[in-house]
N, C-alpha and C. Protein backbone atom coordinates (compact mmCIF):
# COMPACT_ATOMS: atom_id res chain seq x y z
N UNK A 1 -28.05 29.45 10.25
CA UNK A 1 -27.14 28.31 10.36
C UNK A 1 -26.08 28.36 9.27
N UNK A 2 -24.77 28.08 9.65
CA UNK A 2 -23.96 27.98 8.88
C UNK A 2 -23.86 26.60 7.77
N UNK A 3 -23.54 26.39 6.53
CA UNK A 3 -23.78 25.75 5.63
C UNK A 3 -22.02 24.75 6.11
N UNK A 4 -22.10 23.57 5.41
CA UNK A 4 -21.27 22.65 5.88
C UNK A 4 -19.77 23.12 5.02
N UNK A 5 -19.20 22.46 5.44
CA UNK A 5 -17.87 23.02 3.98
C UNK A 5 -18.00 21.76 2.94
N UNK A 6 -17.63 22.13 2.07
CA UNK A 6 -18.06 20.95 1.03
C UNK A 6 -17.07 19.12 1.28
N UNK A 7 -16.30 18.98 2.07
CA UNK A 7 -15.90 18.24 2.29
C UNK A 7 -16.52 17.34 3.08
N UNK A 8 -17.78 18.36 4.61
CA UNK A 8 -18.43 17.94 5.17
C UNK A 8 -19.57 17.07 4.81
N UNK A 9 -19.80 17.68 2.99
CA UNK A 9 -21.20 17.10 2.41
C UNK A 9 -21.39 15.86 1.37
N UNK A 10 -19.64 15.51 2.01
CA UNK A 10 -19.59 14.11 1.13
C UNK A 10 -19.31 13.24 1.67
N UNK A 11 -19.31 11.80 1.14
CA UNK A 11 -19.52 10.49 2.23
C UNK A 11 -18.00 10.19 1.89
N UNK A 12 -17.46 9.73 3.75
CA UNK A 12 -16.39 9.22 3.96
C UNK A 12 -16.01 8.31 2.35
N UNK A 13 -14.87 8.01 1.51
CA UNK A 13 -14.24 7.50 1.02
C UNK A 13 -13.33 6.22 1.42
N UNK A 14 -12.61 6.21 2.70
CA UNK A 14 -11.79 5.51 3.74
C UNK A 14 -11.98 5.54 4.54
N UNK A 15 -11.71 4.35 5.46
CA UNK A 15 -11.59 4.52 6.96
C UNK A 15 -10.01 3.80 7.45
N UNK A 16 -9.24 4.85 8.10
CA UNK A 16 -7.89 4.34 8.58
C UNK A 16 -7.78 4.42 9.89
N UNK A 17 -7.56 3.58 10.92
CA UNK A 17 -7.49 2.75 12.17
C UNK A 17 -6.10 2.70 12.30
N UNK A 18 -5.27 3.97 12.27
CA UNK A 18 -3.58 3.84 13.18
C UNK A 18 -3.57 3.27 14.51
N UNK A 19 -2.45 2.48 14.70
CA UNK A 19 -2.52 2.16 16.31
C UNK A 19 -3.08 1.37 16.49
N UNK A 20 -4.04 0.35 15.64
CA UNK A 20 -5.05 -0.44 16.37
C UNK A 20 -4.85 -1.89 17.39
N UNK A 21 -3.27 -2.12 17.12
CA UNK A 21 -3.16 -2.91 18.58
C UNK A 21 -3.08 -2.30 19.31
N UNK A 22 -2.76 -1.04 19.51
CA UNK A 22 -2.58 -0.20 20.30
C UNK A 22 -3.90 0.21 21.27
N UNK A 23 -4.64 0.49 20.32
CA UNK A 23 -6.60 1.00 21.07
C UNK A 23 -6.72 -0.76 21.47
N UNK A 24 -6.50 -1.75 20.84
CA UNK A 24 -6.93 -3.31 21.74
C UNK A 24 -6.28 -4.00 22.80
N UNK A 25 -5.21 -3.24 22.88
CA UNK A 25 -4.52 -3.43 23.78
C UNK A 25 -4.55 -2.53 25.21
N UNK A 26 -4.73 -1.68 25.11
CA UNK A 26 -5.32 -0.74 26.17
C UNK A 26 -6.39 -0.58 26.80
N UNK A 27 -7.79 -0.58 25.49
CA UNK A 27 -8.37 -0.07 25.61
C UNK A 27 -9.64 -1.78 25.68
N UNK A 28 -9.03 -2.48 25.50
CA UNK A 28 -9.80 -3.74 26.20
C UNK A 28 -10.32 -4.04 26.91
N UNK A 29 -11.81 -4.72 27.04
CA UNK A 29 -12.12 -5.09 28.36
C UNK A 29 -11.49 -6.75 28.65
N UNK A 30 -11.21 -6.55 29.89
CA UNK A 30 -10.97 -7.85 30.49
C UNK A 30 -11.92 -9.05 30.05
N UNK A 31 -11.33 -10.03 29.33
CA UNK A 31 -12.24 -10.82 29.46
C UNK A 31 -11.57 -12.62 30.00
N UNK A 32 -12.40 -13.61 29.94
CA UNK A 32 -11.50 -14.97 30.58
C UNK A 32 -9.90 -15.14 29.99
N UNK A 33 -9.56 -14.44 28.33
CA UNK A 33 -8.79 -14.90 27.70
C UNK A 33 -7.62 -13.64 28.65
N UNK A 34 -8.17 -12.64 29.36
CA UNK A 34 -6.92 -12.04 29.54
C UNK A 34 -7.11 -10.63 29.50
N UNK A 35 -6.32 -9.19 29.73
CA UNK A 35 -6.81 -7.76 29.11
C UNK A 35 -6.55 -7.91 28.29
N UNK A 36 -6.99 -7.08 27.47
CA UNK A 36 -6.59 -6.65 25.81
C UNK A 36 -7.34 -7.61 24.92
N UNK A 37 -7.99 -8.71 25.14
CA UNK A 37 -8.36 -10.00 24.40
C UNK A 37 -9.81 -9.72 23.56
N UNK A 38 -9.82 -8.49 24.27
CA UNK A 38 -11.65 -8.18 23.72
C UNK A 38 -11.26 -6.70 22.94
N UNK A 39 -11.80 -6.08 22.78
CA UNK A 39 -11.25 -4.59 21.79
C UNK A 39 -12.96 -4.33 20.99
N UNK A 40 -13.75 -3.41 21.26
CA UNK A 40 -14.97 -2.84 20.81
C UNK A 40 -14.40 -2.60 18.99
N UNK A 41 -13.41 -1.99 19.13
CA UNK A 41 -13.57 -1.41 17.39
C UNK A 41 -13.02 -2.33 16.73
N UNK A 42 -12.58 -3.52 17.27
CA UNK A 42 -12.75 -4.91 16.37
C UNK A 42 -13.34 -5.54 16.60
N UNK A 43 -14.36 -5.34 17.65
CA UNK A 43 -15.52 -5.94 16.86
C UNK A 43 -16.35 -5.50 16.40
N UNK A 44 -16.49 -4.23 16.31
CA UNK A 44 -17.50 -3.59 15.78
C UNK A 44 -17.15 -3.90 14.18
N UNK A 45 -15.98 -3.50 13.63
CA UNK A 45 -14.86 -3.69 12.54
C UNK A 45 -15.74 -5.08 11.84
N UNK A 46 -15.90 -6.32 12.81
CA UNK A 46 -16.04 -7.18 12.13
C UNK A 46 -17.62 -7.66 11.96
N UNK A 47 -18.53 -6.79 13.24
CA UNK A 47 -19.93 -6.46 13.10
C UNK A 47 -20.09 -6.23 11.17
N UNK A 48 -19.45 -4.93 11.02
CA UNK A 48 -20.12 -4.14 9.65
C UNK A 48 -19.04 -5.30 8.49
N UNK A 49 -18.31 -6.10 8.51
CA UNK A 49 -17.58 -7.05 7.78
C UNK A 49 -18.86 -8.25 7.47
N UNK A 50 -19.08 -8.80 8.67
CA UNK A 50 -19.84 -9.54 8.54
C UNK A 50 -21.82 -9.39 8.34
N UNK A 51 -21.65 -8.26 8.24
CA UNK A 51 -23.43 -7.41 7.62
C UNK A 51 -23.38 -7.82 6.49
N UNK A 52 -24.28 -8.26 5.57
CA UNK A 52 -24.57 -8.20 4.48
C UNK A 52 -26.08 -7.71 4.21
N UNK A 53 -25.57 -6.77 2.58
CA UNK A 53 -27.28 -5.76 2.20
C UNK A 53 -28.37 -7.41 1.99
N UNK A 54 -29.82 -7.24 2.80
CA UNK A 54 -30.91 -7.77 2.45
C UNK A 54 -31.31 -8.64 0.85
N UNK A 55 -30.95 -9.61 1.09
CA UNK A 55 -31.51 -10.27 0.17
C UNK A 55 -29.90 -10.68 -1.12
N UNK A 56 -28.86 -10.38 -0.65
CA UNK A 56 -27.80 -10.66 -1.70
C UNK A 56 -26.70 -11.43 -0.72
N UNK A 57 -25.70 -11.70 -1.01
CA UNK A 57 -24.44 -12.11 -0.44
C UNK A 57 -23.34 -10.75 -0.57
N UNK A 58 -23.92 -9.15 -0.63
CA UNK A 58 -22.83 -8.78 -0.70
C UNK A 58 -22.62 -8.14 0.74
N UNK A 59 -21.58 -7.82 0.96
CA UNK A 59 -21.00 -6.70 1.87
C UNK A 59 -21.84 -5.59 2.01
N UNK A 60 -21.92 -5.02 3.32
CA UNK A 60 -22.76 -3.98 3.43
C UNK A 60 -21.51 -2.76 3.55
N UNK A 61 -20.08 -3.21 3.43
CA UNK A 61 -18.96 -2.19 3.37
C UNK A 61 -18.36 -2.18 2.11
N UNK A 62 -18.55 -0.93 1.69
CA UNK A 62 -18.18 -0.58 0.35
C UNK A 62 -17.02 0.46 0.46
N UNK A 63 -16.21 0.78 1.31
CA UNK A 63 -15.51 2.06 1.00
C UNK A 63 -13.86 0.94 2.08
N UNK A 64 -12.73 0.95 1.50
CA UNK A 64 -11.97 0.45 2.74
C UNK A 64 -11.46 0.40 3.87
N UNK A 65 -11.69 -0.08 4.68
CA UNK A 65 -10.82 0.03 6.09
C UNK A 65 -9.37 -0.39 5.89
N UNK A 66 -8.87 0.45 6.47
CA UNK A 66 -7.22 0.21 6.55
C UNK A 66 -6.65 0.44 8.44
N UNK A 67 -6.22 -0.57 8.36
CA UNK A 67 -6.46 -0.84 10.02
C UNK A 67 -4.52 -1.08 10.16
N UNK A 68 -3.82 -0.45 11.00
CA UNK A 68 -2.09 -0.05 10.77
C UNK A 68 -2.03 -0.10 12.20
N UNK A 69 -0.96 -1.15 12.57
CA UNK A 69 -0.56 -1.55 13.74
C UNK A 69 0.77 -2.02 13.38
N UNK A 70 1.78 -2.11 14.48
CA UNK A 70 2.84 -2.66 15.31
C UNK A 70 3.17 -3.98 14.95
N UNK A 71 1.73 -4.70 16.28
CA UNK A 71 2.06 -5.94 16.62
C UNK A 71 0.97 -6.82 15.44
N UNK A 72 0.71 -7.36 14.42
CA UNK A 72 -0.06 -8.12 14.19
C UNK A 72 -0.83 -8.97 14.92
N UNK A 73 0.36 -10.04 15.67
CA UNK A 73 -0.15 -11.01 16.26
C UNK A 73 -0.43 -10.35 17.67
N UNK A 74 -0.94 -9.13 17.70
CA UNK A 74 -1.47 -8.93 19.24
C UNK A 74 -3.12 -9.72 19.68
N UNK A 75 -3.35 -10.44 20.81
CA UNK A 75 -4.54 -11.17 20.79
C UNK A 75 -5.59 -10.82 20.67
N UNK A 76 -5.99 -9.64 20.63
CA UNK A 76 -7.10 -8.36 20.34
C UNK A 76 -7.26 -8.81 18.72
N UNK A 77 -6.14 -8.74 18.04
CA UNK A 77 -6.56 -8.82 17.09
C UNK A 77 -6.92 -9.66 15.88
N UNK A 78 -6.75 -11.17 16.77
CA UNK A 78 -6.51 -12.76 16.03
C UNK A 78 -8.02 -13.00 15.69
N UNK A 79 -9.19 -12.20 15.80
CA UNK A 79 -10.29 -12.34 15.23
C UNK A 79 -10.57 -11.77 13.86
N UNK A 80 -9.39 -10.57 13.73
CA UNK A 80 -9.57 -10.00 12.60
C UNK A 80 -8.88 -10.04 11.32
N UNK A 81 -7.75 -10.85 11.83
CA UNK A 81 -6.89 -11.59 11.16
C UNK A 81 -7.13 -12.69 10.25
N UNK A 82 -8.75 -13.19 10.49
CA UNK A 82 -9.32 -14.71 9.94
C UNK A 82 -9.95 -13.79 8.46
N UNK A 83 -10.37 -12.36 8.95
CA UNK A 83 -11.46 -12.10 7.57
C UNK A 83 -10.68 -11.20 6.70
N UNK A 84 -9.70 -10.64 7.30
CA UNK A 84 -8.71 -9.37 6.14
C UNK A 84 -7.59 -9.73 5.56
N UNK A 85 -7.29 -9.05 4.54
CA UNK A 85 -6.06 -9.45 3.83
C UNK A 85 -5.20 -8.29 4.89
N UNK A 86 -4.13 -8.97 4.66
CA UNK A 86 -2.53 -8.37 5.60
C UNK A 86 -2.00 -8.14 4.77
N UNK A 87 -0.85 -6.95 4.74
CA UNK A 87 0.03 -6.22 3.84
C UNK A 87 1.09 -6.24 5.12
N UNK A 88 2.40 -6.59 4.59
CA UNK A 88 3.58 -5.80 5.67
C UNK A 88 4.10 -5.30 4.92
N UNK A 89 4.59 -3.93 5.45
CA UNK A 89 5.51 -3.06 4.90
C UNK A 89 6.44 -2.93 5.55
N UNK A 90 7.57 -3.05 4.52
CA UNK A 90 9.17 -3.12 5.37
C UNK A 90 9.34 -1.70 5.70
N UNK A 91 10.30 -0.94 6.69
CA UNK A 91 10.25 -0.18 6.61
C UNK A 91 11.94 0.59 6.02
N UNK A 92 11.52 2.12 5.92
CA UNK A 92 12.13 2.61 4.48
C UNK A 92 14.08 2.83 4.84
N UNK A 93 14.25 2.80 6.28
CA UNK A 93 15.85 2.62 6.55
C UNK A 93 16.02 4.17 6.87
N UNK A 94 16.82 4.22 7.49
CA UNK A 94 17.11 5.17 8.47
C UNK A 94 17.58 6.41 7.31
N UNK A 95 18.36 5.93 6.00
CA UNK A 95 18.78 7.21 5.63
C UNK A 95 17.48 7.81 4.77
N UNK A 96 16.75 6.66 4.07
CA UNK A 96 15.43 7.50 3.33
C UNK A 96 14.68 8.35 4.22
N UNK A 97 14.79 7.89 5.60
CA UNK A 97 13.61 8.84 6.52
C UNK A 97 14.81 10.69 6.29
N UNK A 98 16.31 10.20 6.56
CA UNK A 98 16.58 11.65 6.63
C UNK A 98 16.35 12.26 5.84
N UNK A 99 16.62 11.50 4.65
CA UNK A 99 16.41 12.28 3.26
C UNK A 99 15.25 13.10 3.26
N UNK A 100 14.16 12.10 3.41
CA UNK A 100 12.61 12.68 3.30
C UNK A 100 12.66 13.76 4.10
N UNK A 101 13.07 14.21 5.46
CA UNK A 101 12.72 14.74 6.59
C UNK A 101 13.56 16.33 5.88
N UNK A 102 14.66 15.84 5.34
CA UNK A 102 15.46 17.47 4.82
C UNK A 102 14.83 17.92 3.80
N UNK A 103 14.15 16.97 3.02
CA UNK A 103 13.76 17.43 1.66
C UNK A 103 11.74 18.22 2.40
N UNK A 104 12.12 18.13 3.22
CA UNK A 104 10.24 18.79 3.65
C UNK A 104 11.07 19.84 4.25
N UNK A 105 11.78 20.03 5.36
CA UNK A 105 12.35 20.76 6.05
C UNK A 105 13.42 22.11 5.36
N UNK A 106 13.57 22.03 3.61
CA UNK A 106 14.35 22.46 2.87
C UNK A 106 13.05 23.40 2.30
N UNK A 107 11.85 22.40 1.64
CA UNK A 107 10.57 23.06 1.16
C UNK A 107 9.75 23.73 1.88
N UNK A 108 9.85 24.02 3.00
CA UNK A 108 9.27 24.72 4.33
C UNK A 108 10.54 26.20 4.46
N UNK A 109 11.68 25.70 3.96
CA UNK A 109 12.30 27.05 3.95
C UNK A 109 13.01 26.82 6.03
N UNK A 110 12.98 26.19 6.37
CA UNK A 110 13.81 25.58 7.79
C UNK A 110 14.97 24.81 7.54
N UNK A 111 16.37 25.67 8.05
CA UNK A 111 17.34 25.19 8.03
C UNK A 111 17.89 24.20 8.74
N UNK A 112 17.88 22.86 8.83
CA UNK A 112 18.27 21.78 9.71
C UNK A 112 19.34 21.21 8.76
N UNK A 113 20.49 20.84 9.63
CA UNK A 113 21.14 19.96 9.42
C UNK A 113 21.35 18.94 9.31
N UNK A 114 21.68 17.68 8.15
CA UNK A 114 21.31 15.96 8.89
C UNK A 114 21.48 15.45 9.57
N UNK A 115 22.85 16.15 10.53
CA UNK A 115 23.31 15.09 11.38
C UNK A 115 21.25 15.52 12.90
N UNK A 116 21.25 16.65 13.03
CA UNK A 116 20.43 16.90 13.35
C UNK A 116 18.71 15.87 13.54
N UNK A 117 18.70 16.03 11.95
CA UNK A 117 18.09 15.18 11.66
C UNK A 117 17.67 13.49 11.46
């Protein structure tokens, strides 16, 4: 048997959830409130939130979830909205993205132009 790679033999650090109105919105079961109103990985999300270790008041989640969506107020996700802190991030404006995009595309040694870009 092959031995794991050493990355394999250590415990997750983060957990990041891109898209997640996205998976509750799709990927919803129908329920009275509507599609999309139900979403498994929020509730599962709020299953291991609301666990606490035997015999203390703490959290049985020790490492963070970072959960990155669109819509905030999508209805999938107004359950999860009561127990997490929210961050919005503005976003960075059309010329920082070119910038960024030439300055990778320059360090890769690929000639693009900005208007291109």
């Amino acid at each position: 048997d092959a031995l794991p790679l050493p990355w394999m033999r250590c415990r997750p650090t983060i957990l990041v959830l891109d898209e997640i109105d996205g998976i509750a919105g799709g990927g919803g079961e129908e329920t009275a409130e509507g599609p999309g109103s139900s979403c498994k990985a929020v509730e599962t999300i709020l299953k291991l939130l609301d666990r606490k270790i035997k015999g203390k008041n703490t959290s049985y989640i020790r490492r963070p979830i970072i959960c990155i969506c669109n819509d905030i107020y999508a209805r999938a996700l107004r359950p999860l909205r009561d127990k997490v802190k929210v961050f919005q991030v503005q976003t960075g404006g059309l010329r920082r993205l070119v910038d960024r995009l030439k300055h990778i595309s320059d360090s890769e040694g690929v000639a693009v132009d900005k208007t291109t870009l």
